[in-house]
C-alpha atoms as a PDB file:
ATOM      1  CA  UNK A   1      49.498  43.772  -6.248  1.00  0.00           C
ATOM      2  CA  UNK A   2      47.636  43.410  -2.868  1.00  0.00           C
ATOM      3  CA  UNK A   3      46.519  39.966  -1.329  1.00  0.00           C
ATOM      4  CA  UNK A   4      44.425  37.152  -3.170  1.00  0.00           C
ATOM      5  CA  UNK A   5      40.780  38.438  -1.397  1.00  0.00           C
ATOM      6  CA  UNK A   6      38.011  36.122  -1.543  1.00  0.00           C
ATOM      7  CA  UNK A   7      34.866  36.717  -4.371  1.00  0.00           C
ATOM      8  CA  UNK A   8      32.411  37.216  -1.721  1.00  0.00           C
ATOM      9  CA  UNK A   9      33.037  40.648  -0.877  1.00  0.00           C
ATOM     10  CA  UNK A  10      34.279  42.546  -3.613  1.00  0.00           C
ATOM     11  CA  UNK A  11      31.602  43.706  -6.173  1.00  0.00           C
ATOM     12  CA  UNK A  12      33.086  45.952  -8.959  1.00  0.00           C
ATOM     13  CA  UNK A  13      32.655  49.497  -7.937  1.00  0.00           C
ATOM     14  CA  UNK A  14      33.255  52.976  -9.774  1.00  0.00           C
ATOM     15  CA  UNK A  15      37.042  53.358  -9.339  1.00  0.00           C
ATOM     16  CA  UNK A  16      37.574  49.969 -10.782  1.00  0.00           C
ATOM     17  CA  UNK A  17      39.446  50.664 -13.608  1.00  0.00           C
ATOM     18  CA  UNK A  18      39.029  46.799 -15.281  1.00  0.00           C
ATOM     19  CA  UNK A  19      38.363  43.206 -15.258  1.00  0.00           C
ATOM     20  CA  UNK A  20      41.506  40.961 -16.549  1.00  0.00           C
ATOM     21  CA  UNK A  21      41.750  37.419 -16.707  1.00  0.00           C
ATOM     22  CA  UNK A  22      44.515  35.838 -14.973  1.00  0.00           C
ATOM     23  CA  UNK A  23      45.455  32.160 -14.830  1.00  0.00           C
ATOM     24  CA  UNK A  24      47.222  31.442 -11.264  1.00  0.00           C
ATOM     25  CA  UNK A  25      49.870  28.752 -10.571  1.00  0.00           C
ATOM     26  CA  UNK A  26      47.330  25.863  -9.920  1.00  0.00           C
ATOM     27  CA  UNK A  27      46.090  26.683 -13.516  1.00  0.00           C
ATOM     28  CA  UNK A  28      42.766  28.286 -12.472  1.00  0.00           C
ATOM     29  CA  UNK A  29      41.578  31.771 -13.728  1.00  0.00           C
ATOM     30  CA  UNK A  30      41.270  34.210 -11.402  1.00  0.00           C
ATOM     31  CA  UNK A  31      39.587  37.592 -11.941  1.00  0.00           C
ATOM     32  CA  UNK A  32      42.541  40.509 -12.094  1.00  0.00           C
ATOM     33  CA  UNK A  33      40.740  44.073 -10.570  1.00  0.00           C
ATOM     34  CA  UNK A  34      42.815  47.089 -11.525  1.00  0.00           C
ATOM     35  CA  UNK A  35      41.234  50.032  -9.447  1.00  0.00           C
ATOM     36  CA  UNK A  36      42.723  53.640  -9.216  1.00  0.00           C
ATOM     37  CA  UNK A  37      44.874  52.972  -6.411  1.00  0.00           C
ATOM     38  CA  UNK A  38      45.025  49.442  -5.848  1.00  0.00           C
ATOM     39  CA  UNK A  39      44.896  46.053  -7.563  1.00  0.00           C
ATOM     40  CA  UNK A  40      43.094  42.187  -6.207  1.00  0.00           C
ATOM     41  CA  UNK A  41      43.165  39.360  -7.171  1.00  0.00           C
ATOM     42  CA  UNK A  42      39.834  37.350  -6.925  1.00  0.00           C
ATOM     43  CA  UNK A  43      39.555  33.675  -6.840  1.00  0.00           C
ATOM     44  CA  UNK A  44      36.369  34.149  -9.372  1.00  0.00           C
ATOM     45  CA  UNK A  45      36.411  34.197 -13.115  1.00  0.00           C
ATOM     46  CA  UNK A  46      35.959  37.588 -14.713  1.00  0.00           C
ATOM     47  CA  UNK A  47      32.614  36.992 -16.594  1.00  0.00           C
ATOM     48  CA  UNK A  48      31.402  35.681 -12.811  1.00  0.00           C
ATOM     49  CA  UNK A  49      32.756  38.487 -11.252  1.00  0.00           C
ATOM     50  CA  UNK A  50      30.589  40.326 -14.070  1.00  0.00           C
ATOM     51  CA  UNK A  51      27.563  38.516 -13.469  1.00  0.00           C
ATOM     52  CA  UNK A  52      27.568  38.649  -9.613  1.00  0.00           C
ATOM     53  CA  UNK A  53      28.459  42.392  -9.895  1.00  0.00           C
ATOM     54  CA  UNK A  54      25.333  42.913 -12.532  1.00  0.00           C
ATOM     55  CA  UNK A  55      23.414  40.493  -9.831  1.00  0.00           C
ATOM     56  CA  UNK A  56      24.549  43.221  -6.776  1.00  0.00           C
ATOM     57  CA  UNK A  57      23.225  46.456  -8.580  1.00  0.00           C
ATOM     58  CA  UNK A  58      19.912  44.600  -9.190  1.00  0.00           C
ATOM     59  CA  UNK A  59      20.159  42.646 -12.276  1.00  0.00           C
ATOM     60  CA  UNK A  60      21.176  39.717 -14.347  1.00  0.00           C
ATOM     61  CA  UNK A  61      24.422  40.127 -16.667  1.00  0.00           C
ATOM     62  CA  UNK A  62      21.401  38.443 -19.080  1.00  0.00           C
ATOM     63  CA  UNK A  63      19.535  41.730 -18.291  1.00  0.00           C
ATOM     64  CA  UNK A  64      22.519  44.007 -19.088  1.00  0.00           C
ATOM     65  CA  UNK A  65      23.157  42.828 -22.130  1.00  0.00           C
ATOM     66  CA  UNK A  66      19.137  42.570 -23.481  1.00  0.00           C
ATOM     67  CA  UNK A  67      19.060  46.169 -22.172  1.00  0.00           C
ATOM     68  CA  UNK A  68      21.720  47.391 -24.454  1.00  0.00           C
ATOM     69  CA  UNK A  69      20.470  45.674 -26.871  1.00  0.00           C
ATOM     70  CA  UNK A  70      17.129  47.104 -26.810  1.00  0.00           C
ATOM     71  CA  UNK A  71      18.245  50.803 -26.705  1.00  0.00           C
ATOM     72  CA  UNK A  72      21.177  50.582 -28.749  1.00  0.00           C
ATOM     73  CA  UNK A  73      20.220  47.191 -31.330  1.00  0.00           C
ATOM     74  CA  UNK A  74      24.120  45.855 -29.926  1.00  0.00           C
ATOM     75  CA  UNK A  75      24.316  42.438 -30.315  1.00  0.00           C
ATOM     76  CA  UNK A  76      27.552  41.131 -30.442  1.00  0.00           C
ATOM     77  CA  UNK A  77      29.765  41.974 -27.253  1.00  0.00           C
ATOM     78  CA  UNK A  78      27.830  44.486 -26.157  1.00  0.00           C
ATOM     79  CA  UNK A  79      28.434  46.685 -23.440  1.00  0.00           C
ATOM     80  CA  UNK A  80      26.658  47.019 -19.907  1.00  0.00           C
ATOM     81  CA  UNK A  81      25.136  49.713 -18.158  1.00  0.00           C
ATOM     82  CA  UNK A  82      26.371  48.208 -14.583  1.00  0.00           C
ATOM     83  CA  UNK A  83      24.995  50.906 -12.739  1.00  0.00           C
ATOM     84  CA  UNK A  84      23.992  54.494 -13.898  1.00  0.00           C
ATOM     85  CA  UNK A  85      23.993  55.941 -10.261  1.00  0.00           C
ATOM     86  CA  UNK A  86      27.581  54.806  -9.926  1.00  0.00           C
ATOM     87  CA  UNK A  87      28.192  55.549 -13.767  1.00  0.00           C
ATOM     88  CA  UNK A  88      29.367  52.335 -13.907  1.00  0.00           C
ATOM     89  CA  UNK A  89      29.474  51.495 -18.136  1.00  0.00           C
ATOM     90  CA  UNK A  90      31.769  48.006 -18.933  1.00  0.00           C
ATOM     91  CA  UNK A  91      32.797  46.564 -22.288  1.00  0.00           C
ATOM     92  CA  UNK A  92      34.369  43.006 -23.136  1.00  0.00           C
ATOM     93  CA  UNK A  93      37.455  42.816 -25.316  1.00  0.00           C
ATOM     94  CA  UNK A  94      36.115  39.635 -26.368  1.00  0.00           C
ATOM     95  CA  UNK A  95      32.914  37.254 -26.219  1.00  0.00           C
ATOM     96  CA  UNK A  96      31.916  37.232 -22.515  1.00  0.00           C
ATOM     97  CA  UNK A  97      32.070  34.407 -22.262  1.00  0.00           C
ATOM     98  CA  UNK A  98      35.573  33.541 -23.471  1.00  0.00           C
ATOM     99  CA  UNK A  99      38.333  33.139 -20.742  1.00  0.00           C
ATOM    100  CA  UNK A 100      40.708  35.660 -22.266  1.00  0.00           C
ATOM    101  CA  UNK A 101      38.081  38.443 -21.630  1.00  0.00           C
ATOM    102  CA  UNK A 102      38.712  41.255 -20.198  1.00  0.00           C
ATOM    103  CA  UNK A 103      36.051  43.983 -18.937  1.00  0.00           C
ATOM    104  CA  UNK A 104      37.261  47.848 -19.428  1.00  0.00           C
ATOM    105  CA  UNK A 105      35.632  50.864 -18.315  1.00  0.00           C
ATOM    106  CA  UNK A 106      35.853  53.368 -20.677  1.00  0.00           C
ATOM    107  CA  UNK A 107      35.458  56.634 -18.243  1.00  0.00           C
ATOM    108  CA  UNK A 108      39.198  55.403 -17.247  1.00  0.00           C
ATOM    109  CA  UNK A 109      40.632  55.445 -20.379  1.00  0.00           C
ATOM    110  CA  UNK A 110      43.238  57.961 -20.854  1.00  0.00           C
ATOM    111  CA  UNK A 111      44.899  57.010 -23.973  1.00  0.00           C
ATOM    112  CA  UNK A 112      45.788  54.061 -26.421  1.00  0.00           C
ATOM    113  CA  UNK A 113      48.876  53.319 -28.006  1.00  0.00           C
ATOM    114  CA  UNK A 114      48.406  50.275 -30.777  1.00  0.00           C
ATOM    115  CA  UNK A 115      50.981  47.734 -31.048  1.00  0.00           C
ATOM    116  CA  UNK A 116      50.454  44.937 -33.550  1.00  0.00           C
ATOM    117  CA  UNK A 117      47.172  42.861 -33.207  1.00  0.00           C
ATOM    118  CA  UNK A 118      46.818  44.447 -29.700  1.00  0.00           C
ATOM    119  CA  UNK A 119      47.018  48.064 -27.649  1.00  0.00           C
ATOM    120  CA  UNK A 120      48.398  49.567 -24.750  1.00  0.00           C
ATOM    121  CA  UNK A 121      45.478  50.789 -22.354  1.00  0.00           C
ATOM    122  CA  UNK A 122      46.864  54.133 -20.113  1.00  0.00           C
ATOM    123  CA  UNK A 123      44.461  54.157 -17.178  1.00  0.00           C
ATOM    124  CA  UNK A 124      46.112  56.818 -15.330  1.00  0.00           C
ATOM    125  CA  UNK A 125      49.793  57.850 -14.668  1.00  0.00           C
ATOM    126  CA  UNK A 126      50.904  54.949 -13.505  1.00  0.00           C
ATOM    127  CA  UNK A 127      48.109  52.325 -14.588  1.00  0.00           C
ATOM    128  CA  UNK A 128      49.205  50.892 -18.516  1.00  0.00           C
ATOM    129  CA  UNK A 129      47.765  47.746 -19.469  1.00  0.00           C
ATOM    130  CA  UNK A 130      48.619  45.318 -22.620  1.00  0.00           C
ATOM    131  CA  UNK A 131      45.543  44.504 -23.754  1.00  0.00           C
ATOM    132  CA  UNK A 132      44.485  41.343 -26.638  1.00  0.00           C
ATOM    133  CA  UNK A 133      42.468  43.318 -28.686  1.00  0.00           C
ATOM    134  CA  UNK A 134      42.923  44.825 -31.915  1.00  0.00           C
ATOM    135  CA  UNK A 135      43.197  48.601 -32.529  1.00  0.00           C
ATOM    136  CA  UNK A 136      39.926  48.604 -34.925  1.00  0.00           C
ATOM    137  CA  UNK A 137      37.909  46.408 -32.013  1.00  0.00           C
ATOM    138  CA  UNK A 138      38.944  48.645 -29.372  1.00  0.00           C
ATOM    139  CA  UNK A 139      37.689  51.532 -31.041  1.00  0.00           C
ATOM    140  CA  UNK A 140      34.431  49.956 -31.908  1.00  0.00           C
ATOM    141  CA  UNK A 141      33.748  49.037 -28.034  1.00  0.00           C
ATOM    142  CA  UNK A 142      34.728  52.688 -27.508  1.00  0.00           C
ATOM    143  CA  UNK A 143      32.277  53.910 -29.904  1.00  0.00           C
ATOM    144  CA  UNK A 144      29.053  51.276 -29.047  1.00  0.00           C
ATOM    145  CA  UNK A 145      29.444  52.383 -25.486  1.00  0.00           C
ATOM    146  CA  UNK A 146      29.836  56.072 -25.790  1.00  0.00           C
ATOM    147  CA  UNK A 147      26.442  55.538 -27.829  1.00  0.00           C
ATOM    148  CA  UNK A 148      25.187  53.555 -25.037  1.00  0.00           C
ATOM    149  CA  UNK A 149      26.339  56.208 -21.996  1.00  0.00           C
ATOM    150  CA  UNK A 150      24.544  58.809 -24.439  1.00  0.00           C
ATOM    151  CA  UNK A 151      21.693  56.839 -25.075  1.00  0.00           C
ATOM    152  CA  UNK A 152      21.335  56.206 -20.806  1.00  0.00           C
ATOM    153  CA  UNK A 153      22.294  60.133 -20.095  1.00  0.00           C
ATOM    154  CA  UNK A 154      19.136  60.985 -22.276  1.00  0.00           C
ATOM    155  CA  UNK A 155      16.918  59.026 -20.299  1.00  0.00           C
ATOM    156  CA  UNK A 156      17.984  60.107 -17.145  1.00  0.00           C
ATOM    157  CA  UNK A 157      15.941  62.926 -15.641  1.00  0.00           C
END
């Protein structure tokens, strides 16, 4: 893991690979970035990280999530078109909003290996990630935002 880097300049960017919570020593939660070749940690929640990423390429995490649901009818943890020119597509494990949430991109997603009430996420060949989400849920999120990358890719000219 690299140095503790302040919020301010990191915004998520194409070769992040996810978002995970992580609570530090002093009992705050920090925002875990697990990139293709290198890994932060950012003194910034993840759903803030989220928000000030969505904020970066233009719009509001609020925005995000009322576009998805107006191509795609998703409601409930929806994913986010962060940015299309960056094909930048994140989904929550969880409610957005909830402190154990963490934020995948599914173009990184190699393979999944179930375990119990949770998966192994295989990244790359040396990025695997325990992840608190169930088997069934995972493959939902897969499926909502392959529908929403497809839905996105047929609107772009």
């Amino acid at each position: 893991m690299k140095k503790l880097f302040p919020s301010s300049i990191y915004n998520i960017q194409s070769k992040a690979l996810a978002v995970f919570p992580e609570i530090c020593s002093n009992g705050q939660l920090f925002s875990r970035v697990l990139e293709e070749n290198a890994d932060y940690l950012l003194d910034i929640k993840p759903f803030d990280l989220v928000r000030l990423s969505c904020e970066y390429y233009g719009s509001s995490l609020r925005g995000r999530q009322d576009g998805t649901k107006a191509l795609s009818g998703i409601t409930y943890k929806p994913p986010i078109v962060l940015s299309t020119s960056a094909d930048i597509y994140l989904f929550p494990t969880t409610s957005p909003s909830s402190s154990q949430c963490c934020w995948i991109s599914f173009k990184c997603i190699e393979k999944i290996k179930p375990i119990s009430k949770e998966v192994f996420i295989q990244f790359n060949e040396k990025e695997k990630w325990r992840v608190n989400i169930s088997p069934s849920s995972l493959k939902t999120q897969i499926n909502r935002i392959t529908h929403l990358r497809q839905l996105m890719n047929n609107r772009v000219i």
